[in-house]
Protein backbone atom coordinates (compact mmCIF):
# COMPACT_ATOMS: atom_id res chain seq x y z
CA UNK A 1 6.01 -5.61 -12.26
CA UNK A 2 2.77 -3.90 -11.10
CA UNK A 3 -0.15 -3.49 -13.09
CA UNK A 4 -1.09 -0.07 -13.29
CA UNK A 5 -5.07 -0.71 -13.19
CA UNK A 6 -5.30 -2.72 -10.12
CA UNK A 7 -4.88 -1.12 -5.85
CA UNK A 8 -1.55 -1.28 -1.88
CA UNK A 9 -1.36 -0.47 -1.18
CA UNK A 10 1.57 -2.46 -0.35
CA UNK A 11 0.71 0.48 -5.15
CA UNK A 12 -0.74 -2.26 -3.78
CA UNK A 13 -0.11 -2.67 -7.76
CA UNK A 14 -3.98 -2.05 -7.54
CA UNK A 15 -6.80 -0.23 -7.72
CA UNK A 16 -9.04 -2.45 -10.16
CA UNK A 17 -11.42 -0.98 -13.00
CA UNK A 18 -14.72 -1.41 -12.65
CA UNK A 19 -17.93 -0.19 -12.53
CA UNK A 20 -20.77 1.54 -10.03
CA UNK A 21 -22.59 -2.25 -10.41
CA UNK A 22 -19.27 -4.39 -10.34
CA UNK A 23 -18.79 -4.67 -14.04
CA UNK A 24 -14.92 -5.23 -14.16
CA UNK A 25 -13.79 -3.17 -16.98
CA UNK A 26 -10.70 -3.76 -19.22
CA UNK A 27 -7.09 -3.06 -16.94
CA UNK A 28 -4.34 -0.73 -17.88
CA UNK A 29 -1.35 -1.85 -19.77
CA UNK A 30 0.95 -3.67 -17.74
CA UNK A 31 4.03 -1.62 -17.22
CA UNK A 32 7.40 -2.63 -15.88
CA UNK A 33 7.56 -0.41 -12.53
CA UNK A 34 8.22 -2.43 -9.97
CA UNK A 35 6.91 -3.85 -6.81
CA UNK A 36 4.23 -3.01 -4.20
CA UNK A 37 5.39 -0.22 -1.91
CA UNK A 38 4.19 -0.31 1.95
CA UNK A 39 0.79 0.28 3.26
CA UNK A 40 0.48 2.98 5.17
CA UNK A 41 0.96 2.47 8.94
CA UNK A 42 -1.28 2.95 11.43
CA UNK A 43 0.26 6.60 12.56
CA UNK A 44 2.32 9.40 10.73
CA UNK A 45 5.33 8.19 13.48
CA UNK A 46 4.75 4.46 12.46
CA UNK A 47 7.34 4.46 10.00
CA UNK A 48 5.91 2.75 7.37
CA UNK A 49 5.94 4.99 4.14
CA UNK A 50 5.39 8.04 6.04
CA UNK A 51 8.68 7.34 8.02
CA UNK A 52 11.73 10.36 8.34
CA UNK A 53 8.54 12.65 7.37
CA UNK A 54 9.44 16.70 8.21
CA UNK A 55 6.89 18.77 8.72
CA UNK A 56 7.83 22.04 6.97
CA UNK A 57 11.75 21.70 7.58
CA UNK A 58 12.28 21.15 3.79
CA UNK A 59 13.60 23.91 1.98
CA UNK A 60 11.26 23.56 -1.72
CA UNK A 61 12.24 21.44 -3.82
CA UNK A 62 14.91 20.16 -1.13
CA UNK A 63 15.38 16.87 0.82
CA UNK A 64 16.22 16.94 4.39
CA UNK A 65 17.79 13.58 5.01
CA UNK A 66 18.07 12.32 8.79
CA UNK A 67 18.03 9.30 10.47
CA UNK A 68 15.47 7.41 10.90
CA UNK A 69 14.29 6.69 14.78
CA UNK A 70 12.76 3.24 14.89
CA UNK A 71 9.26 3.33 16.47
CA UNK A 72 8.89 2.04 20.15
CA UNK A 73 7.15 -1.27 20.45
CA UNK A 74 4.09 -0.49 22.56
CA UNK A 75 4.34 -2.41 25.89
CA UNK A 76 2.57 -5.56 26.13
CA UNK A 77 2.25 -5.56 22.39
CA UNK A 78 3.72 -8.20 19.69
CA UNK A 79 5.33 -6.41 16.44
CA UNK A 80 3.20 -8.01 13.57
CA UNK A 81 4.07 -7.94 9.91
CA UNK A 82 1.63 -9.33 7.15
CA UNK A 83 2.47 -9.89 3.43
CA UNK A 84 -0.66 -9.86 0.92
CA UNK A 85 -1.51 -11.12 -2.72
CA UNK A 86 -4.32 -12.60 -4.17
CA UNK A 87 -6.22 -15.08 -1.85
CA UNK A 88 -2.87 -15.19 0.71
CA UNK A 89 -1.55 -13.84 3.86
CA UNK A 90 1.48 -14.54 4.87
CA UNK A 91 2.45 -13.62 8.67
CA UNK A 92 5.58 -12.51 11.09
CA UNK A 93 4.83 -11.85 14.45
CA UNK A 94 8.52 -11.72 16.11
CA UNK A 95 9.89 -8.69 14.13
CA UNK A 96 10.66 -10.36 10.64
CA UNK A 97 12.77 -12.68 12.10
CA UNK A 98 10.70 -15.90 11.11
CA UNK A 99 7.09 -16.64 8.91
CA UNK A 100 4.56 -17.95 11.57
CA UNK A 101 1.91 -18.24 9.05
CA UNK A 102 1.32 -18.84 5.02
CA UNK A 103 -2.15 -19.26 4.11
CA UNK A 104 -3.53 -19.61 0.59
CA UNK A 105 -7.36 -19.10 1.12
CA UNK A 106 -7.82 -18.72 -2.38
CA UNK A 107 -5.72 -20.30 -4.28
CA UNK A 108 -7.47 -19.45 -8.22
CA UNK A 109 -7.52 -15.43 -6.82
CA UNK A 110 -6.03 -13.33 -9.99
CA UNK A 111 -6.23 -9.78 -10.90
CA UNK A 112 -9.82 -10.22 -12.13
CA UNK A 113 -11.27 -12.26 -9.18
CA UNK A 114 -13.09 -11.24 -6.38
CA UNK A 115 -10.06 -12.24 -3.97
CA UNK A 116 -8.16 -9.94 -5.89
CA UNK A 117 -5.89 -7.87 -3.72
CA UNK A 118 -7.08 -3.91 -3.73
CA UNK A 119 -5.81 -2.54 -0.54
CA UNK A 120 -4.49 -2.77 3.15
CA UNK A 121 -4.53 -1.04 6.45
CA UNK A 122 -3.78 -1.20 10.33
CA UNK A 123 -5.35 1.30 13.25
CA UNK A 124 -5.52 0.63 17.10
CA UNK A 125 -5.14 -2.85 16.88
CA UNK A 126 -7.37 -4.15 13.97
CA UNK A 127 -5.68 -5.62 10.60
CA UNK A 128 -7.85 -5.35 7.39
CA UNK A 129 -7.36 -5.60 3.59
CA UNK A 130 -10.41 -5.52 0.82
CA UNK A 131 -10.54 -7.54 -2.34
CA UNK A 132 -12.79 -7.52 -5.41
CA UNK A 133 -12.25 -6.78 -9.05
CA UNK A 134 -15.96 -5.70 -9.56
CA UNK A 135 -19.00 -7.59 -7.64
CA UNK A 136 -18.52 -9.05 -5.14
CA UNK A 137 -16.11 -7.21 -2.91
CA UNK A 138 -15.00 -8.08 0.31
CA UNK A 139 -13.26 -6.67 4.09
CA UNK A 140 -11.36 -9.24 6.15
CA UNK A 141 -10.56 -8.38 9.53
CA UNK A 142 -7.72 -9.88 11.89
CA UNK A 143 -6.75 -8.27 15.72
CA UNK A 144 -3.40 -10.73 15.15
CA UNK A 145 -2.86 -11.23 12.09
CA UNK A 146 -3.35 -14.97 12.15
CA UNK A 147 -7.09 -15.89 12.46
CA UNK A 148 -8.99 -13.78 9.69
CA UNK A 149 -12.95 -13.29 9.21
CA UNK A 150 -14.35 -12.29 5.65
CA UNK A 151 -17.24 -10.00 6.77
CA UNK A 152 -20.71 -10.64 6.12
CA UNK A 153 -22.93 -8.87 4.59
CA UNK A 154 -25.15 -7.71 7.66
CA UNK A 155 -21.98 -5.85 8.81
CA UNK A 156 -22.21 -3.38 5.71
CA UNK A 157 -24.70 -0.49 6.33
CA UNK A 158 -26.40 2.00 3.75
CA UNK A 159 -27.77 5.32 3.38
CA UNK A 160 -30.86 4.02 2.20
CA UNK A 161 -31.26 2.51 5.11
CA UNK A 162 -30.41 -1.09 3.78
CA UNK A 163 -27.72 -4.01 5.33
CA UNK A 164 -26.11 -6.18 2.67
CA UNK A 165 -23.07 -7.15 1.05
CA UNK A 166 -21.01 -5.01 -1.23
CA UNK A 167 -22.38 -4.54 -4.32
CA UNK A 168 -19.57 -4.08 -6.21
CA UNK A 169 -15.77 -4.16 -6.03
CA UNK A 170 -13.27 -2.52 -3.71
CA UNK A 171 -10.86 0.30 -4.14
CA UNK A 172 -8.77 0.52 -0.95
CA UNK A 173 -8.80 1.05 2.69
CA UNK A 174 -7.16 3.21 5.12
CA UNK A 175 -7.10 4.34 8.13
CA UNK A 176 -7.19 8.03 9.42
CA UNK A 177 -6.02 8.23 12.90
CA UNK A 178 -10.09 7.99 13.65
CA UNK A 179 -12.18 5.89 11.44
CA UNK A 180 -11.30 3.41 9.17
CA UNK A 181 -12.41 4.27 5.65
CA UNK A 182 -13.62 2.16 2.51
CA UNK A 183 -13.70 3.39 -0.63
CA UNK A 184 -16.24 1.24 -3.34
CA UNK A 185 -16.57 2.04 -7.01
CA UNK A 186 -17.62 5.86 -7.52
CA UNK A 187 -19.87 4.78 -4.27
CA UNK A 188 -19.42 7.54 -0.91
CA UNK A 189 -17.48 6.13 1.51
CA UNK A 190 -18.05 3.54 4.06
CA UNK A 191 -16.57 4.39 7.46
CA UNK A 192 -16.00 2.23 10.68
CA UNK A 193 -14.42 2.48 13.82
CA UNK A 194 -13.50 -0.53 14.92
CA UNK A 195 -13.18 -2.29 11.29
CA UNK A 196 -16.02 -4.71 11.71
CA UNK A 197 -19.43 -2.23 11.45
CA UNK A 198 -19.56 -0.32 8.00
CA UNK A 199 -21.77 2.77 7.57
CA UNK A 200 -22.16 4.44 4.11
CA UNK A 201 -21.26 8.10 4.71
CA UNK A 202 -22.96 10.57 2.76
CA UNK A 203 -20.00 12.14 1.45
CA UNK A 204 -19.13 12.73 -2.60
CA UNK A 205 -19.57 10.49 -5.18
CA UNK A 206 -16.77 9.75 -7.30
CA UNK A 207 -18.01 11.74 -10.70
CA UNK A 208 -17.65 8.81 -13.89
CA UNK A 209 -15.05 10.85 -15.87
CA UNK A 210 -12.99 9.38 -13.71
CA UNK A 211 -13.13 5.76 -14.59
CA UNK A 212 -9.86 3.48 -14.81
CA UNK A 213 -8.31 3.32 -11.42
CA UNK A 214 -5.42 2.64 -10.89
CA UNK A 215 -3.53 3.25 -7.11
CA UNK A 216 -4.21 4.83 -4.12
CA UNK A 217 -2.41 5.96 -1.05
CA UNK A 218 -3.40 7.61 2.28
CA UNK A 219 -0.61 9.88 3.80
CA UNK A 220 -1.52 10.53 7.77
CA UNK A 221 0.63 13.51 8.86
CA UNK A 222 -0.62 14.96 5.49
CA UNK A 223 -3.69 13.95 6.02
CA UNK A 224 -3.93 13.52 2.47
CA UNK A 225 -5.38 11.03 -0.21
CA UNK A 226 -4.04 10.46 -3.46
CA UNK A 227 -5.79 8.90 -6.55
CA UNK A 228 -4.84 7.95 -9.88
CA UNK A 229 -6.42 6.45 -13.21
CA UNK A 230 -7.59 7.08 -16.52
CA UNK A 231 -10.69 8.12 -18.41
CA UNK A 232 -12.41 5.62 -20.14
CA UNK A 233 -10.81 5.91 -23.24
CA UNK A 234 -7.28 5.69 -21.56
CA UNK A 235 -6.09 8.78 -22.93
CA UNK A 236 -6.45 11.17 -20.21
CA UNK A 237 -4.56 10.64 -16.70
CA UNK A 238 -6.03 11.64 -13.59
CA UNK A 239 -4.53 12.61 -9.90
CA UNK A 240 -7.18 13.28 -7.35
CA UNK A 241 -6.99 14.31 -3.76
CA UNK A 242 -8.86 14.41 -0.89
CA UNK A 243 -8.01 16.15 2.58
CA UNK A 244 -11.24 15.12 4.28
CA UNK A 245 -10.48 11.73 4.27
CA UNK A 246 -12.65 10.82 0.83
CA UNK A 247 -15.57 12.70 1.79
CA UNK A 248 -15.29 15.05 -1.23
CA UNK A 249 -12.45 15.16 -3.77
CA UNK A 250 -10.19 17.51 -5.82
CA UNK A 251 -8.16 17.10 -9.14
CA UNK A 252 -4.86 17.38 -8.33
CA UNK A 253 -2.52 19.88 -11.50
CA UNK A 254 0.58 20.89 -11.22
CA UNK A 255 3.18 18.55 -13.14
CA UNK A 256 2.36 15.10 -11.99
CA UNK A 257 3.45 12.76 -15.30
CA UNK A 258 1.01 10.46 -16.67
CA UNK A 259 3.80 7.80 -15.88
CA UNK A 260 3.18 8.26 -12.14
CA UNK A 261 1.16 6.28 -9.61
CA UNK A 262 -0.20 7.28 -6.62
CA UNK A 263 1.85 4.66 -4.67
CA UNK A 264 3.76 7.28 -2.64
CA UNK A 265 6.19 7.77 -0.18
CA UNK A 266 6.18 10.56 2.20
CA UNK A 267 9.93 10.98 3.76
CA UNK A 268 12.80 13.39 4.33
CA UNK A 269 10.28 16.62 3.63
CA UNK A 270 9.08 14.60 0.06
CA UNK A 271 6.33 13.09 -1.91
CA UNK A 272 8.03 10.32 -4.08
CA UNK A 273 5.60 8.54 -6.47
CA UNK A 274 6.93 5.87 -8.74
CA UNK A 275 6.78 5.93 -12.39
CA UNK A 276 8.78 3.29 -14.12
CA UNK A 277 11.82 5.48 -15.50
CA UNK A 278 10.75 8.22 -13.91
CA UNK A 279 9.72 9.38 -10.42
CA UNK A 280 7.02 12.35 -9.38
CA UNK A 281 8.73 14.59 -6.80
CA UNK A 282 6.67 17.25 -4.26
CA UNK A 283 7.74 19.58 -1.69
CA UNK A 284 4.47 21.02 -0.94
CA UNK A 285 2.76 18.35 0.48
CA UNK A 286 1.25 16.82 -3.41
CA UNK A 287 -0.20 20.36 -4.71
CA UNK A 288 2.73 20.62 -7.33
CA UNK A 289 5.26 18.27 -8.81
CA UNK A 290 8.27 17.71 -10.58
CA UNK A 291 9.34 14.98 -12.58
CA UNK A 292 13.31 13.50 -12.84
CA UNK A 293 14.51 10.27 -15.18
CA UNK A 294 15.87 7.48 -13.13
CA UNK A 295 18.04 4.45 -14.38
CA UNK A 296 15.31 1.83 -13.82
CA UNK A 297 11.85 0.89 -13.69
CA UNK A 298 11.01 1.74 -10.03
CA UNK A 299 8.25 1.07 -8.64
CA UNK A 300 9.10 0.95 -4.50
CA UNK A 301 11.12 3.35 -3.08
CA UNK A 302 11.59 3.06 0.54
CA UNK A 303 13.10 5.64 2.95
CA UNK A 304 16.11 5.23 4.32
CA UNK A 305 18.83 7.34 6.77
CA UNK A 306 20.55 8.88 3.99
CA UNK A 307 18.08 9.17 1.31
CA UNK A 308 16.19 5.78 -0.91
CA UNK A 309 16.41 2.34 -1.71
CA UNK A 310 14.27 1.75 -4.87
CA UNK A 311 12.76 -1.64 -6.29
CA UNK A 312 11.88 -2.58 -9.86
CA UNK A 313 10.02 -5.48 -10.55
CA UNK A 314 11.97 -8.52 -12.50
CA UNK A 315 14.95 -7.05 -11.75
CA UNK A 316 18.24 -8.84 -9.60
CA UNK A 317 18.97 -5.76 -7.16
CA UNK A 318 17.79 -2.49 -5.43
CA UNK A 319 19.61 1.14 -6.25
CA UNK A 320 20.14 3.14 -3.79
CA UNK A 321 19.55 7.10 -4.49
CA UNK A 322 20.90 10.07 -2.36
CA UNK A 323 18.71 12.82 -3.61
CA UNK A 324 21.45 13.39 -6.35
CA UNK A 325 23.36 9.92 -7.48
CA UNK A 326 22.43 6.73 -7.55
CA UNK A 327 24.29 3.37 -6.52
CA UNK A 328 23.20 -0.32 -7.72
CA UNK A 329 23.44 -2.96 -5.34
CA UNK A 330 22.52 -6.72 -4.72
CA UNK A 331 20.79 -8.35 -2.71
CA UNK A 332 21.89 -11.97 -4.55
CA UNK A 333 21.91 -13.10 -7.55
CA UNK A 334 19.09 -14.79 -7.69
CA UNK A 335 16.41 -12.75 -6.24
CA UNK A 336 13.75 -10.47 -8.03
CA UNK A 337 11.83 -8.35 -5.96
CA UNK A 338 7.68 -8.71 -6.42
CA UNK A 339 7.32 -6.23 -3.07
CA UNK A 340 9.07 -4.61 -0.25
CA UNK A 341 8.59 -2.30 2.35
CA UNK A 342 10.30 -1.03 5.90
CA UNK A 343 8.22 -1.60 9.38
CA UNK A 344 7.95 1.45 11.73
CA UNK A 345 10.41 -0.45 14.28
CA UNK A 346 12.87 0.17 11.15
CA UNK A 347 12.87 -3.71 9.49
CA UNK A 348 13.26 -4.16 6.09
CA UNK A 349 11.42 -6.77 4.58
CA UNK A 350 11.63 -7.95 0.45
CA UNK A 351 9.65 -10.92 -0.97
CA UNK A 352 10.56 -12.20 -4.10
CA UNK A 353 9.45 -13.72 -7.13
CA UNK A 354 11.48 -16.77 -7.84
CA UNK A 355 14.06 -18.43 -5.26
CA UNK A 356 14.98 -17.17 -1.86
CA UNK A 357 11.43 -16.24 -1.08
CA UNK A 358 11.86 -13.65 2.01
CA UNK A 359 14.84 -11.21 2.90
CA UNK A 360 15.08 -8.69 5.76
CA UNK A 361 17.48 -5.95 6.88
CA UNK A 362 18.04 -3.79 9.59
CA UNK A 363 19.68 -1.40 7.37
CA UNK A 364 18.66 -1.70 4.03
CA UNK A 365 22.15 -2.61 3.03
CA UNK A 366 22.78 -6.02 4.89
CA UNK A 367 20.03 -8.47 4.14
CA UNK A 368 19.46 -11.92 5.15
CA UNK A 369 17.17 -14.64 3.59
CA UNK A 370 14.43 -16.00 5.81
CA UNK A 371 13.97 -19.52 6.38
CA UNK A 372 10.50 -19.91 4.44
CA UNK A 373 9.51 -21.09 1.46
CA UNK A 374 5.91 -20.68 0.42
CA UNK A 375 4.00 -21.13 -2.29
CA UNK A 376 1.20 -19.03 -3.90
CA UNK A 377 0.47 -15.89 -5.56
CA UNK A 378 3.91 -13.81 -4.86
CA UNK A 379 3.20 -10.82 -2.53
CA UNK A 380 2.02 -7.03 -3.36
CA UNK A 381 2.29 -5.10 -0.38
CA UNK A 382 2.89 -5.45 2.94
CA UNK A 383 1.27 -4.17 6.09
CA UNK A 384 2.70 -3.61 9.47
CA UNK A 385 1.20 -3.09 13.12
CA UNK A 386 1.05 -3.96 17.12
CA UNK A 387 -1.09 -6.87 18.30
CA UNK A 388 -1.81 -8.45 21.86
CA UNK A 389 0.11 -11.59 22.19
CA UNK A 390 -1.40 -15.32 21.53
CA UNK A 391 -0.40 -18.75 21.72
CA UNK A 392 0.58 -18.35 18.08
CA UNK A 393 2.38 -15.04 18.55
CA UNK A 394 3.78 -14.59 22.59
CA UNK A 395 5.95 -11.71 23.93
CA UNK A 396 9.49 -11.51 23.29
CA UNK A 397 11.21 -12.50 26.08
């Protein structure tokens, strides 16, 4: 069940509240909407959330459902998919097929801790996620997946001309085809190309009217941000957008329900953003929405050939929704989803709360438990990308 005020992406249930200096401020009201949806991947033909995407073939207002073509394994590259929470990775490096690695690096990390997950992202070969709930925040950086560095501070560069470590906490973290982008407080940007330098841009501030946040995603053949939160008060809900990559930003009207996150997915010609019992639908690439009931509270919905397979958090089983009826299904009895999400080479990966930890499918309808059980924080998003092969993760033979 994500919290609304927290970043991913995979909502990663989180952006956290807090202030220019760190300050944490007080979170959302939890709300019963499900699990962490995917971070984005590293390309618009990754998969990831953005898979089955059309560009302009959707009639408005229409779906255009097609299969979905599983993305090519780059050669001489190892398929690597990472599971985040607070303070813990957890690792697959042979397609989903096994867990390689399950670290807890911090094992007190909580919503208001500064190993508190806030967001994810993968581009040409580098793996990152940022954490902090106010001061401090923090970038880790992996090329595998496996071996992770927390960045110091003399990697983090300022306008003013200073070197230091964040100041405050972390919003989230994509990755734009070119530069790798931060996003800090109401802070301008921090950019970096590789993932391990970070330059302060001098792009817009974020203006203080816009204070709780609350999820963010990053759509690449869109090339589109989304935003949400509150005012201080709570009482007024916010969508904002940015199509320069969070260099300036845009309030976002047009229907979007106070009930709905930015935790999107882009497939089939769509925008799909979760809402509990209801979903955010947009045809025109997020400038307008609708809004429709659904029978749960969803808070994942994934993309598959034929339409969605949507999550809600404490619950036993997915539903499966073909633009016009929906069909509940189980995965087992026991299970109760805390995040999901499908890899660009067309996996399916679930992690649960209680019980059979890990479950994959190649088709979203058949799924198999993993042979893993961890312990630890229970995962909010997952993250998916290509690295060189190791000792720890070789080539498929």
């Amino acid at each position: 069940m994500p919290t609304r005020c927290l970043f991913l992406a995979l909502a990663l249930t989180l952006t956290a509240c807090g202030d220019d200096d760190g300050t944490p401020t007080d979170d959302a009201p939890e709300r019963d909407g499900g699990p962490t949806p995917t971070v984005d991947a590293a390309a618009d033909d990754a998969g990831g959330v953005d898979a089955g995407a059309v560009d302009g073939g959707a009639a408005p207002g229409d779906f255009v459902f097609a299969p979905l073509e599983p993305e090519p394994t780059p050669a001489g590259k190892v398929r690597v998919a990472i599971g985040l929470a607070h303070g813990r990775v957890v690792t697959s490096c042979d397609g989903l097929e096994s867990i390689v690695h399950d670290e807890v690096f911090s094992p007190d990390a909580n919503d208001h801790h500064e190993h508190a997950l806030k967001g994810a992202a993968y581009g040409d070969g580098v793996f990152l996620f940022n954490t902090g709930h106010g001061a401090p925040g923090h970038v880790f950086r992996s090329t595998d997946g496996i071996a992770w560095e927390q960045l110091p501070g003399e990697r983090f560069h300022y306008a003013d001309g200073t070197t230091g470590p964040l100041t405050g906490g972390t919003r989230g973290i994509f990755w734009d085809g070119e530069v790798f982008v931060l996003i800090r407080g109401r802070s301008p940007r921090m950019t970096s190309t590789d993932g391990l330098d970070w330059v302060e841009d001098e792009g817009e501030a974020i203006d203080r009217k816009y204070f709780h946040f609350r999820s963010l995603s990053y759509h690449p053949s869109l090339g589109r941000l989304f935003m949400d939160g509150t005012d201080s008060p709570k009482e007024v809900h916010w969508l904002l957008s940015s199509v320069d990559s969070a260099q300036s930003y845009a309030e976002v009207e047009g229907g979007f329900a106070d009930e709905c996150n930015a935790w999107m997915t882009l497939a089939h010609g769509g925008l799909v953003a979760p809402g509990g019992d209801l979903m955010c639908l947009s045809f025109d690439g997020g400038d307008t929405w609708r809004v429709e009931e659904v029978p749960d509270g969803f808070g994942t919905y994934l993309p598959t050939d034929d339409g969605f397979i949507a999550f809600a958090g404490w619950r036993r089983g997915p539903q499966r929704w073909d633009g016009e009826s929906w069909t509940e299904e189980t995965i087992d009895n026991g299970v109760r989803i805390a995040a999901a999400g499908r890899a660009p080479w067309g996996t399916y990966w679930a992690a649960s709360r209680q019980g059979t930890e890990h479950w994959t499918s190649q088709d979203s309808v058949t799924w198999e438990p993993m042979a893993h059980e961890g312990s630890g924080n229970p995962l909010r998003m997952m993250l998916f990308g290509y690295a060189d092969p190791s000792e720890s993760c070789p080539l498929a033979e």
